[in-house]
Protein backbone atom coordinates (compact mmCIF):
# COMPACT_ATOMS: atom_id res chain seq x y z
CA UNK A 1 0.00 0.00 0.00
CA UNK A 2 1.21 3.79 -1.03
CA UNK A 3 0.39 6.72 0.63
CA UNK A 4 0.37 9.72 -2.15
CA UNK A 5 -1.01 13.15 -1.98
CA UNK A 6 -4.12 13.76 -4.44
CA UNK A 7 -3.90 17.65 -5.42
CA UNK A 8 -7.34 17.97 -6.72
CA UNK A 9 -8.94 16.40 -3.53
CA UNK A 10 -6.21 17.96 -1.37
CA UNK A 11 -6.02 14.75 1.26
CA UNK A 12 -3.89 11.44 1.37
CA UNK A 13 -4.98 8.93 -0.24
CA UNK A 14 -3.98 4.69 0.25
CA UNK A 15 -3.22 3.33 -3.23
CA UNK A 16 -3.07 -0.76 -3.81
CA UNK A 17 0.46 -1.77 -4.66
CA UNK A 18 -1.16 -3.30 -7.96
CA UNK A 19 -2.01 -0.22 -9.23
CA UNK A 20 0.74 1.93 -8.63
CA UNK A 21 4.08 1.69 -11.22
CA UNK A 22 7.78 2.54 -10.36
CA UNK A 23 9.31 5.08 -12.89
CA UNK A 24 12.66 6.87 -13.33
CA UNK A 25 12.97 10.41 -14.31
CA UNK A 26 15.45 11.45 -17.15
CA UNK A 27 17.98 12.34 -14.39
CA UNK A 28 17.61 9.04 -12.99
CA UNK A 29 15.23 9.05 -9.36
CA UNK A 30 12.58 7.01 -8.60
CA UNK A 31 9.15 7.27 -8.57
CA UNK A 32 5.92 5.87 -7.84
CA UNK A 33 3.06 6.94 -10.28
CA UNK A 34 -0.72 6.20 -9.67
CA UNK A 35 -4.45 7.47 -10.35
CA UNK A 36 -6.64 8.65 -7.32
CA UNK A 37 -9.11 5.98 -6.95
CA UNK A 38 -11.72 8.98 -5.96
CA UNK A 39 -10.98 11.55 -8.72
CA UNK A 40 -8.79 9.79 -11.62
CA UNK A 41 -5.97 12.52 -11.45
CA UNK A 42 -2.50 11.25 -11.54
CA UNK A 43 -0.47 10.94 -8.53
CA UNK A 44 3.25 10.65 -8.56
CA UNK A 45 5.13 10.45 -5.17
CA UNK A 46 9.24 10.49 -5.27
CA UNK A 47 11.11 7.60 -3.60
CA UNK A 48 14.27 6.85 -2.66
């Protein structure tokens, strides 16, 4: 489970592990990209 930040609802919101993806950015950092499950809006949350 992922905790992101939705910025159209403005609240936390708990995101299945199946539905999120890990992605790199062109200068190389991770990060975890999902759609609120209230809204639809993308998500993206930086890792380490």
């Amino acid at each position: 489970m992922a905790e992101m930040f939705c910025v159209k609802c403005k609240e936390k919101k708990t995101v299945p592990d199946d539905q999120t993806t890990l992605e790199k950015t062109a200068k190389g950092r991770n990060m975890l990209r999902a759609i609120c499950p209230t809204c639809g809006t993308k998500m993206t949350k930086f890792t380490k």
